[in-house]
C-alpha atoms as a PDB file:
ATOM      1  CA  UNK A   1       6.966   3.749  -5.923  1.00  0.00           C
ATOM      2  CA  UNK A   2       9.181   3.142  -8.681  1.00  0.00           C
ATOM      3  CA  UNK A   3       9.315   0.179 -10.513  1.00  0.00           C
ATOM      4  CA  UNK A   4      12.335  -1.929 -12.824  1.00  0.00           C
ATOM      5  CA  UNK A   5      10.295  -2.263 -15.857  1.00  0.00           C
ATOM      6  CA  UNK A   6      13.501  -4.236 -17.033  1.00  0.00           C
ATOM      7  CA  UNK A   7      13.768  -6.714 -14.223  1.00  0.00           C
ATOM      8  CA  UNK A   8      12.710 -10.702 -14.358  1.00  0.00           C
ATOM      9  CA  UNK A   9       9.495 -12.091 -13.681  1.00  0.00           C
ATOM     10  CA  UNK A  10      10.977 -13.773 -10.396  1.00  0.00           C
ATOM     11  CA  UNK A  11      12.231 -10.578  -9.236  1.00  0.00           C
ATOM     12  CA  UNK A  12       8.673  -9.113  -9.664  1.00  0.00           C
ATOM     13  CA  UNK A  13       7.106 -11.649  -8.065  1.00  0.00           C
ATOM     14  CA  UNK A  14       9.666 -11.681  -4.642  1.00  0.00           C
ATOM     15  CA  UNK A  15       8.907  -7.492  -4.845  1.00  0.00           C
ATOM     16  CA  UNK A  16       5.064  -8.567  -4.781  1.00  0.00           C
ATOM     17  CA  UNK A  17       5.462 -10.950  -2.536  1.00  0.00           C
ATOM     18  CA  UNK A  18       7.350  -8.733   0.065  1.00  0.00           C
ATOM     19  CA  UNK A  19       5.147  -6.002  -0.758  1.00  0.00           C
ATOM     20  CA  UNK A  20       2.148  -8.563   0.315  1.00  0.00           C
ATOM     21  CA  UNK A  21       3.637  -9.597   3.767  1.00  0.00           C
ATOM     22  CA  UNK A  22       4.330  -5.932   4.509  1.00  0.00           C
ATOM     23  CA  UNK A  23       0.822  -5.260   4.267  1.00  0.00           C
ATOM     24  CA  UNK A  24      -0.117  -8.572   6.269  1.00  0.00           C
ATOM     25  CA  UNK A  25       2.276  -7.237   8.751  1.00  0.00           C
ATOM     26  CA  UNK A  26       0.459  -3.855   9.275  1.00  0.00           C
ATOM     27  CA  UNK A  27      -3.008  -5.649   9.398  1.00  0.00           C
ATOM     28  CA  UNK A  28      -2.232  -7.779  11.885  1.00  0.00           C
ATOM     29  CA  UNK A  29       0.264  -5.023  14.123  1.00  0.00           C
ATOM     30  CA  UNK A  30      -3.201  -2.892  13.832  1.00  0.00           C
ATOM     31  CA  UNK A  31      -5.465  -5.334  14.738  1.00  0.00           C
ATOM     32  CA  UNK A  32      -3.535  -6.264  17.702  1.00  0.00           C
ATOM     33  CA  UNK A  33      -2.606  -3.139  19.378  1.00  0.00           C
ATOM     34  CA  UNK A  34      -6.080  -1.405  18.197  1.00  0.00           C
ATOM     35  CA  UNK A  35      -7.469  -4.565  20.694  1.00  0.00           C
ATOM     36  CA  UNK A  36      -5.113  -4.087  23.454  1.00  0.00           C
ATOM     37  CA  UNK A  37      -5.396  -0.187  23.294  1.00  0.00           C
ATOM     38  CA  UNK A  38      -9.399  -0.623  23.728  1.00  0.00           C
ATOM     39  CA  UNK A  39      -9.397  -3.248  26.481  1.00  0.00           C
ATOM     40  CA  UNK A  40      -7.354  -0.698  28.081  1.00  0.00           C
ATOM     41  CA  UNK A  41      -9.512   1.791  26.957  1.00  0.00           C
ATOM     42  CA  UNK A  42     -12.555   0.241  28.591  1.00  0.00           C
ATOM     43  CA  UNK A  43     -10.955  -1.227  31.438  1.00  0.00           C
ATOM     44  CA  UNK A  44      -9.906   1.473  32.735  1.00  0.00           C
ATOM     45  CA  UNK A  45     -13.594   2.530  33.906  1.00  0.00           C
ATOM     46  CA  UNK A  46     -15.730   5.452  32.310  1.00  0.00           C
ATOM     47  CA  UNK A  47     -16.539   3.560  28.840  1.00  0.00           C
ATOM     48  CA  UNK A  48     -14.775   4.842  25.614  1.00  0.00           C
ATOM     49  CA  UNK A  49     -12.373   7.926  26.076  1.00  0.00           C
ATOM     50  CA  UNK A  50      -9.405   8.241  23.867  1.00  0.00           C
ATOM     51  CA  UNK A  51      -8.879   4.589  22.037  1.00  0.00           C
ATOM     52  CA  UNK A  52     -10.498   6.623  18.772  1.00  0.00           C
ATOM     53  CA  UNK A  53      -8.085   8.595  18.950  1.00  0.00           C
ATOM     54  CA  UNK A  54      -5.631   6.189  18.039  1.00  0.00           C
ATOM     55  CA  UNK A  55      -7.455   4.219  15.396  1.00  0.00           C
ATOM     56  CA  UNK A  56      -9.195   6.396  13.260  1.00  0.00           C
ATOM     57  CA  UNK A  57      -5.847   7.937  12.683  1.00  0.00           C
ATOM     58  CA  UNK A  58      -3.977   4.758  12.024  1.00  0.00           C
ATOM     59  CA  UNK A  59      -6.733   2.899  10.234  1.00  0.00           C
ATOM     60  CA  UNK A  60      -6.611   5.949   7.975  1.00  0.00           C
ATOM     61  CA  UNK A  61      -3.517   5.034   7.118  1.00  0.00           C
ATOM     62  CA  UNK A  62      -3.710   1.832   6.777  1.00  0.00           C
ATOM     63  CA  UNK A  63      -6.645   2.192   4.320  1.00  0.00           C
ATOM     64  CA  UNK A  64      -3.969   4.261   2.120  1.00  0.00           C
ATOM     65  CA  UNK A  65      -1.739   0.674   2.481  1.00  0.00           C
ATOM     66  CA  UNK A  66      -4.440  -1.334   1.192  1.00  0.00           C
ATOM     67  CA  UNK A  67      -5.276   0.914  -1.331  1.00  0.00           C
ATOM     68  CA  UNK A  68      -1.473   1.297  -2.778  1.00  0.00           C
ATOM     69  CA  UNK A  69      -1.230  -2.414  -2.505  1.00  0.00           C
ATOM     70  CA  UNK A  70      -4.391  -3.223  -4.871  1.00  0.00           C
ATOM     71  CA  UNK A  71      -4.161  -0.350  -7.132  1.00  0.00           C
ATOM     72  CA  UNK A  72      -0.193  -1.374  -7.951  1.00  0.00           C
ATOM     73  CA  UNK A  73      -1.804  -4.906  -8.433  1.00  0.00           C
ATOM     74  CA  UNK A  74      -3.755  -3.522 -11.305  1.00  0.00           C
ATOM     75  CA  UNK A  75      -0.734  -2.931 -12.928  1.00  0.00           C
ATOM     76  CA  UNK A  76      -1.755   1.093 -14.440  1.00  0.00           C
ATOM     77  CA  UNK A  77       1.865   2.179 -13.661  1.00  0.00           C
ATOM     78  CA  UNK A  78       3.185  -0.288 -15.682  1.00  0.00           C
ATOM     79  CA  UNK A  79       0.139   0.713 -18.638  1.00  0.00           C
ATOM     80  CA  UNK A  80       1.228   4.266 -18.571  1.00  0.00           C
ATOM     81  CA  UNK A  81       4.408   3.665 -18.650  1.00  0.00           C
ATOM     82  CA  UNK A  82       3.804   1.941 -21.745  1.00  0.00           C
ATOM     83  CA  UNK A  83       1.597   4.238 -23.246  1.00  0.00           C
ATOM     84  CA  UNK A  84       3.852   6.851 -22.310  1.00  0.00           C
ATOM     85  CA  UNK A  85       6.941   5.336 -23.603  1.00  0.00           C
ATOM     86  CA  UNK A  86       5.169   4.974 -27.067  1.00  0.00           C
ATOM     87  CA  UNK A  87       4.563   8.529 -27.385  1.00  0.00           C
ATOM     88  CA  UNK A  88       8.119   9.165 -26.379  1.00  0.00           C
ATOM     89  CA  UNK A  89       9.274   6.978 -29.279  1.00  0.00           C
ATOM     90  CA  UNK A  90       6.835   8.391 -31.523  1.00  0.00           C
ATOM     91  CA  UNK A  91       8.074  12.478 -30.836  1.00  0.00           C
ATOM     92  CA  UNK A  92      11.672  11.174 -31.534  1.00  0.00           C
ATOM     93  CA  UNK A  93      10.737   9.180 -35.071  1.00  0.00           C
ATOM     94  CA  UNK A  94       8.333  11.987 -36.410  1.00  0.00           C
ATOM     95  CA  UNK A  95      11.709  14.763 -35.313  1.00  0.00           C
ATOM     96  CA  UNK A  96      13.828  12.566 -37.326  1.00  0.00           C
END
């Protein structure tokens, strides 16, 4: 995920923002078809067969979601990017 380091505080924040109802979106898609998928799942007579099969996979990767979401909220791409911009600028002054 690439980020503007240039760009406004507003356009930050509306990135953020859809970045935030993306995520709410996937929670609540999983949540719902995870429930309809085991009612099925039961339902259907013999206890638990295959509904696992479904969500441990996508729960997996919704884990990875939540995890991208907070760890961008910590802000360490924009840190190194700073840190690593500095260095940068400090090669090219000690060559000159």
């Amino acid at each position: 995920m690439t980020q503007d380091y240039e760009s406004t505080p507003e356009a930050r924040a509306r990135k953020r923002a859809k970045e935030y109802t993306g995520l709410m979106w996937h929670i609540g898609t999983f949540v719902i078809v995870n429930a309809f998928i085991w009612f099925i799942d039961i339902a259907g007579g013999g206890g638990v067969q295959w509904a696992y099969w479904v969500t441990i996979p996508w729960g997996i990767g919704l884990a990875f979601h939540v995890l991208a979401y907070f760890i961008d909220d910590t802000g360490i791409e924009q840190r190194k990017y700073k840190k690593f911009l500095a260095e940068e600028q400090n090669k090219q002054d000690s060559d000159s």
